[in-house]
Protein backbone atom coordinates (compact mmCIF):
# COMPACT_ATOMS: atom_id res chain seq x y z
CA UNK A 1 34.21 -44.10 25.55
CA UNK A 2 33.91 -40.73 23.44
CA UNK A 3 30.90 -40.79 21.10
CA UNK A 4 30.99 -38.80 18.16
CA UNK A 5 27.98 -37.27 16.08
CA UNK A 6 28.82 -36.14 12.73
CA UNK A 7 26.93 -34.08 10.25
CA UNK A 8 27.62 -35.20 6.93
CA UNK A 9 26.46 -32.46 5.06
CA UNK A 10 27.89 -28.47 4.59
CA UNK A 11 26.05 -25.66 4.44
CA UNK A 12 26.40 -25.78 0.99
CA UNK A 13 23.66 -29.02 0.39
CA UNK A 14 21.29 -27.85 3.13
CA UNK A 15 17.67 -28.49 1.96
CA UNK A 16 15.79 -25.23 1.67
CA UNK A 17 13.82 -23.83 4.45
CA UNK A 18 10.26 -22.14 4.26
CA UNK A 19 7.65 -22.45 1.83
CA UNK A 20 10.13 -24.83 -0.48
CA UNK A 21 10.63 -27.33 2.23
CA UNK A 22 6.58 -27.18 3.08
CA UNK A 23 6.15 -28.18 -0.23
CA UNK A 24 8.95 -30.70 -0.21
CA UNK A 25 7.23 -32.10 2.65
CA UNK A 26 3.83 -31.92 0.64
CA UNK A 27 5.74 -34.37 -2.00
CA UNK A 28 7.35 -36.46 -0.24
CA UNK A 29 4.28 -37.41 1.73
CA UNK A 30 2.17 -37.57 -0.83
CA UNK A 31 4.19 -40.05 -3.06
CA UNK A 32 4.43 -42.28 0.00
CA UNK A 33 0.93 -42.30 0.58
CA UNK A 34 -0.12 -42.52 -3.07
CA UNK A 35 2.54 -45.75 -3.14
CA UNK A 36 0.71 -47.04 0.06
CA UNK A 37 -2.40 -47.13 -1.93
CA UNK A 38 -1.64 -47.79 -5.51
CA UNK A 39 2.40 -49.07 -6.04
CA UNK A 40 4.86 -47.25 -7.06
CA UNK A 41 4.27 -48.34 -10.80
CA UNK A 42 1.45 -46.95 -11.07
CA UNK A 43 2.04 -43.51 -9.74
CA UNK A 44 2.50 -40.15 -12.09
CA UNK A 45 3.30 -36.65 -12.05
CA UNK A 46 0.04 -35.59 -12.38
CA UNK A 47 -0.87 -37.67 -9.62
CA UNK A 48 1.45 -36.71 -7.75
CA UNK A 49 0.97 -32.89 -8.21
CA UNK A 50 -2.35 -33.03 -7.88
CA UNK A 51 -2.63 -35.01 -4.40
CA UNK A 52 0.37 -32.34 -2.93
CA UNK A 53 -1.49 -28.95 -4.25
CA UNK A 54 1.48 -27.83 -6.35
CA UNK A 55 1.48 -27.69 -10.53
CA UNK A 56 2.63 -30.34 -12.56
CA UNK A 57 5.25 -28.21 -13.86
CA UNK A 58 6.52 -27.37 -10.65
CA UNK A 59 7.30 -31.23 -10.46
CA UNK A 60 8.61 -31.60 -13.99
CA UNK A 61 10.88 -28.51 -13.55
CA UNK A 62 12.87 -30.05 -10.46
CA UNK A 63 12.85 -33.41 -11.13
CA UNK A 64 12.24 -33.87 -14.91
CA UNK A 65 10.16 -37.53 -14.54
CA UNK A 66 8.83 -39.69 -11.63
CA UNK A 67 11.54 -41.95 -12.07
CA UNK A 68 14.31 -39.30 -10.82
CA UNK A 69 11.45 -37.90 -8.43
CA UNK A 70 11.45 -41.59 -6.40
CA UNK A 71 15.13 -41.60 -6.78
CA UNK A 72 15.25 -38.55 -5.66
CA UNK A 73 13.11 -38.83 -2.39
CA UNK A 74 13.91 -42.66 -1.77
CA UNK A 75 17.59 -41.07 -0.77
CA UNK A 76 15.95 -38.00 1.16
CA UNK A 77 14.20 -40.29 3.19
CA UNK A 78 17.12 -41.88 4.60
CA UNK A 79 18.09 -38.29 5.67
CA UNK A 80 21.89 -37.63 4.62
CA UNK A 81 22.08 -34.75 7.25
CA UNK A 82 21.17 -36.90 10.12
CA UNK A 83 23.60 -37.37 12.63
CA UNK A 84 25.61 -40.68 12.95
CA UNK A 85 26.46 -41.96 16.27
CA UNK A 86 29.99 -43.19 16.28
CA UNK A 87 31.92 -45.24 19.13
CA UNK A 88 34.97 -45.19 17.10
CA UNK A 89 34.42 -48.94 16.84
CA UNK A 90 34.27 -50.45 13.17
CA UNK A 91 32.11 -53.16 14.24
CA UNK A 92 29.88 -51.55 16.28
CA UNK A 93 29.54 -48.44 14.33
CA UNK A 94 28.98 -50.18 10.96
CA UNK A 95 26.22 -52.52 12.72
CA UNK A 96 24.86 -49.65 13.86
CA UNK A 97 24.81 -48.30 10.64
CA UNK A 98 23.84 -51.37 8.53
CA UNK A 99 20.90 -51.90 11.41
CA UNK A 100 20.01 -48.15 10.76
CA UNK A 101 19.48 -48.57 7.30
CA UNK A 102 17.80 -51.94 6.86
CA UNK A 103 14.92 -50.57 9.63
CA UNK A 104 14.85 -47.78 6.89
CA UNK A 105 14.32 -49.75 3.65
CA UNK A 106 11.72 -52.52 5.77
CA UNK A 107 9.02 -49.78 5.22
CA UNK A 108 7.28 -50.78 2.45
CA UNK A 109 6.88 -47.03 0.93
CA UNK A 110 10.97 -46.45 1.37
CA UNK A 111 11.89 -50.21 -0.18
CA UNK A 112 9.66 -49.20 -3.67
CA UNK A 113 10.91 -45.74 -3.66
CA UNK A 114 14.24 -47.28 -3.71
CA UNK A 115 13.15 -49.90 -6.40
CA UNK A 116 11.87 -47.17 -8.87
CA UNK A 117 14.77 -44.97 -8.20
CA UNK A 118 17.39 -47.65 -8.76
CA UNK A 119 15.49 -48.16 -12.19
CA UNK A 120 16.24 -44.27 -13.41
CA UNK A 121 19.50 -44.31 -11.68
CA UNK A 122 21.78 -45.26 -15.19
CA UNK A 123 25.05 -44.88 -15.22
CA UNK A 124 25.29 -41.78 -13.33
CA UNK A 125 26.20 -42.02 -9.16
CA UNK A 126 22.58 -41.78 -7.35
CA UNK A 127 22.25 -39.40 -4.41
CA UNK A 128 21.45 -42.63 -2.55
CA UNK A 129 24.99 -44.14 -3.04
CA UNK A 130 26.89 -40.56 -2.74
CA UNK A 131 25.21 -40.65 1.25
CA UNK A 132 26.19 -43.85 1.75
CA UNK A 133 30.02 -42.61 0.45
CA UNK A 134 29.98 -39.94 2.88
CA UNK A 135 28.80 -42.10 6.00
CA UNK A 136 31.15 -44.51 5.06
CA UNK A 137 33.90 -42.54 5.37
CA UNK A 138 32.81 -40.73 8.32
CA UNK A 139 32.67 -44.17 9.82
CA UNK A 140 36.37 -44.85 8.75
CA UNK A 141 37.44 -41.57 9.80
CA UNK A 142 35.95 -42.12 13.34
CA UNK A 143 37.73 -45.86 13.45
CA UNK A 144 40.33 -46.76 15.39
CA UNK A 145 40.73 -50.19 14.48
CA UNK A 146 39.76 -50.02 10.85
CA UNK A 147 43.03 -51.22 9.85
CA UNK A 148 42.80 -51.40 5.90
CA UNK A 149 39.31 -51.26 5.26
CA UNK A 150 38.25 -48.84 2.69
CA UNK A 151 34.74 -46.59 1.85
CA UNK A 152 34.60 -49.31 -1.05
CA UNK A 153 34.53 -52.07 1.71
CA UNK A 154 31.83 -50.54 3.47
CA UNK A 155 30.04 -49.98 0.36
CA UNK A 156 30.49 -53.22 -1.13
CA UNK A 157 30.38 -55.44 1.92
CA UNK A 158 27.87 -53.67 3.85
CA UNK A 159 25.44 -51.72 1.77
CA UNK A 160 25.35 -53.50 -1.53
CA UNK A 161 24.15 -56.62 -0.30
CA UNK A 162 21.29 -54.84 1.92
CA UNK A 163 20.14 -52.90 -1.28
CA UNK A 164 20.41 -55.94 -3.56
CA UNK A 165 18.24 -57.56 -0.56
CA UNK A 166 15.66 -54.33 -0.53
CA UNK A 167 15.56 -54.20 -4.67
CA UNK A 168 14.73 -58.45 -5.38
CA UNK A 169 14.47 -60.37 -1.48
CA UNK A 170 13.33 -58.03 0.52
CA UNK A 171 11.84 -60.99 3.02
CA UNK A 172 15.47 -61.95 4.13
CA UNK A 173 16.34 -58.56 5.26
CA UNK A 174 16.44 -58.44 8.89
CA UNK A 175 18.80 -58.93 11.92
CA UNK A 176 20.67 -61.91 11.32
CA UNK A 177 20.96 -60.42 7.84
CA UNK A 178 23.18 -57.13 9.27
CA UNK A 179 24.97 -59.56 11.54
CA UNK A 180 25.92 -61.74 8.51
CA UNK A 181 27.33 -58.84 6.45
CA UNK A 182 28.73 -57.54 9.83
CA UNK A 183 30.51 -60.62 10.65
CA UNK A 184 31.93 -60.64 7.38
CA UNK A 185 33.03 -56.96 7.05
CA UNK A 186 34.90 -58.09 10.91
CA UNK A 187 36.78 -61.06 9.00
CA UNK A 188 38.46 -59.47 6.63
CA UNK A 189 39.10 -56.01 8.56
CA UNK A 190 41.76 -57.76 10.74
């Protein structure tokens, strides 16, 4: 069986390189850390700024408020330019998928940063749910027996339910959880 790994993302999205993605890294670590110890809540810019060595304005200029900061990052972290194993399955490749992504948001620092992005997300699309578009349909692409199933299956079948989960029961995420939305995805792809 022929295993495919697709890149989701062109050359055009790629995340900078040198002393951007050091301090990227500087952020990103930070706010987890600083969520570790005090909630996401509670956290601020100049918090923030000061625990990764870079200027509050730096912060403000890219990402405007924390709210759009932790939306920002709670998408990075599930890292849209990772590669997704696909069997050409539907099952198998969405449980992989669905598995993939609850193991993400079962970290405590990933599930808040999810939380307080979903709260700035409004009515515009969130990075988060433009990834899970694009590995959707890479998934469907790959398929050989997805029949009639569509990205908005996936998406509403398979990822809304884990993110409603993450966002206000995050105890009943787990295994028999993906197998549940996986089952169900199988009975109505036939």
């Amino acid at each position: 069986m022929a295993v495919a790994h697709v890149h989701k993302m062109d050359a055009t999205n790629r995340r900078p390189g040198g002393r951007s993605a050091e301090v990227l890294g500087r952020v990103r670590s930070s706010v987890e850390s600083l969520i570790a110890e005090r909630g996401a809540e509670s956290l601020t810019i100049p918090m923030l700024a000061e625990r990764a060595g870079v200027q509050p304005s730096s912060l403000y200029r890219r990402w405007g408020d924390i709210s759009s900061l932790l939306n920002d990052l709670a998408t990075y972290k599930l890292d849209p330019d990772r590669p997704l194993t696909l069997t050409g399955n539907l099952v198998e490749d969405v449980r992989s998928w669905a598995t993939e992504i609850v193991a993400h948001y079962s970290k405590p620092e990933n599930a808040a940063m999810l939380r307080a992005g979903a709260a700035s997300a409004g009515t515009r699309e969130s990075d988060c749910l433009r990834h899970r578009r694009a590995e959707a349909a890479a998934i469907l692409e790959q398929a050989r027996d997805a029949g009639d199933t569509t990205v908005e299956d996936l998406l509403n079948r398979v990822t809304a339910p884990i993110i409603y989960r993450v966002i206000f029961s995050p105890w009943d995420l787990g295994v028999e959880f993906v197998d549940g939305v996986v089952t169900d995805l199988a009975r109505t792809a036939r």
